[in-house]
Protein backbone atom coordinates (compact mmCIF):
# COMPACT_ATOMS: atom_id res chain seq x y z
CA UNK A 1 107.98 144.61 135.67
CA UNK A 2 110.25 141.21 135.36
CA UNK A 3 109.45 140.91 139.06
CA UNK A 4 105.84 141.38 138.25
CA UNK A 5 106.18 138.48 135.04
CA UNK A 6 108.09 135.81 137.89
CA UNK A 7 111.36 136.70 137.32
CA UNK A 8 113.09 136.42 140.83
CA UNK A 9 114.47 140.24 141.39
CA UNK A 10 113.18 142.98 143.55
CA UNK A 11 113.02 146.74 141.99
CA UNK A 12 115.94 147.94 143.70
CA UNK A 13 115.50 151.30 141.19
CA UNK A 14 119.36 150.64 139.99
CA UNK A 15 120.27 148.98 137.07
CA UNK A 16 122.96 146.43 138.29
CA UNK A 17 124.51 143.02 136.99
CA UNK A 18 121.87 140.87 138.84
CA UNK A 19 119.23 143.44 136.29
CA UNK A 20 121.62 142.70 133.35
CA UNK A 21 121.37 138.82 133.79
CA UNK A 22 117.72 138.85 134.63
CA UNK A 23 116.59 140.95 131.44
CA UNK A 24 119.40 139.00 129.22
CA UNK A 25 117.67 135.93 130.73
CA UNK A 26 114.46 137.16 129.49
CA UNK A 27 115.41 138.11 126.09
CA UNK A 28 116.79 134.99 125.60
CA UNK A 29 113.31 133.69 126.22
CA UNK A 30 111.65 135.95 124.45
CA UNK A 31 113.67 137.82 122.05
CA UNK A 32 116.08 135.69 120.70
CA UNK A 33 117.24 137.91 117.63
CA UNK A 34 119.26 140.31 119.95
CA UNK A 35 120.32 139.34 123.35
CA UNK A 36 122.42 142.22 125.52
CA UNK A 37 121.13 142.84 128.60
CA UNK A 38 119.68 146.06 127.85
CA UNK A 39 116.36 146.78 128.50
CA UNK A 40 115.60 148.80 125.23
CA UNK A 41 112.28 149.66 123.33
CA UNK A 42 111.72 146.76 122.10
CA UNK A 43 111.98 144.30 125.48
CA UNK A 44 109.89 146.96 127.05
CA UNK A 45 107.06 146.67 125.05
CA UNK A 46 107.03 143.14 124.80
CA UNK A 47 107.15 142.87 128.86
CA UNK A 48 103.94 144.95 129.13
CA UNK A 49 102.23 143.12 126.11
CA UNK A 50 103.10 139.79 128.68
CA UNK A 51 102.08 141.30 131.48
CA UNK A 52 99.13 142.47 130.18
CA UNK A 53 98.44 139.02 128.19
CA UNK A 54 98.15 138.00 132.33
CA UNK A 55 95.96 140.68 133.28
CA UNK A 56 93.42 139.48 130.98
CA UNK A 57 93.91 136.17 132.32
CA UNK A 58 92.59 136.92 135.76
């Protein structure tokens, strides 16, 4: 899904550092009140309430 937003990663299926940097990166962005690199509920949901903010877009 962070591929799918722009972030440059490919789905590798494994949850690795370049993952950890990449979702820490986007939390940072967009979640500022708890930044850890771990791709909980809450970062979830707001990646498929962007992603689907882009759908409606097209």
């Amino acid at each position: 899904m962070l591929a799918l937003y722009g972030y440059d990663i490919e789905a590798s299926g494994i949850y690795d550092d370049a993952t950890r940097i990449v979702v820490t990166a986007f939390q940072r962005h967009f979640r500022p009140e708890r930044v850890d690199g771990i791709a909980d509920v809450s970062t979830i949901e707001t990646l498929h309430l962007l992603l689907r903010s882009l759908q409606a877009l097209r």
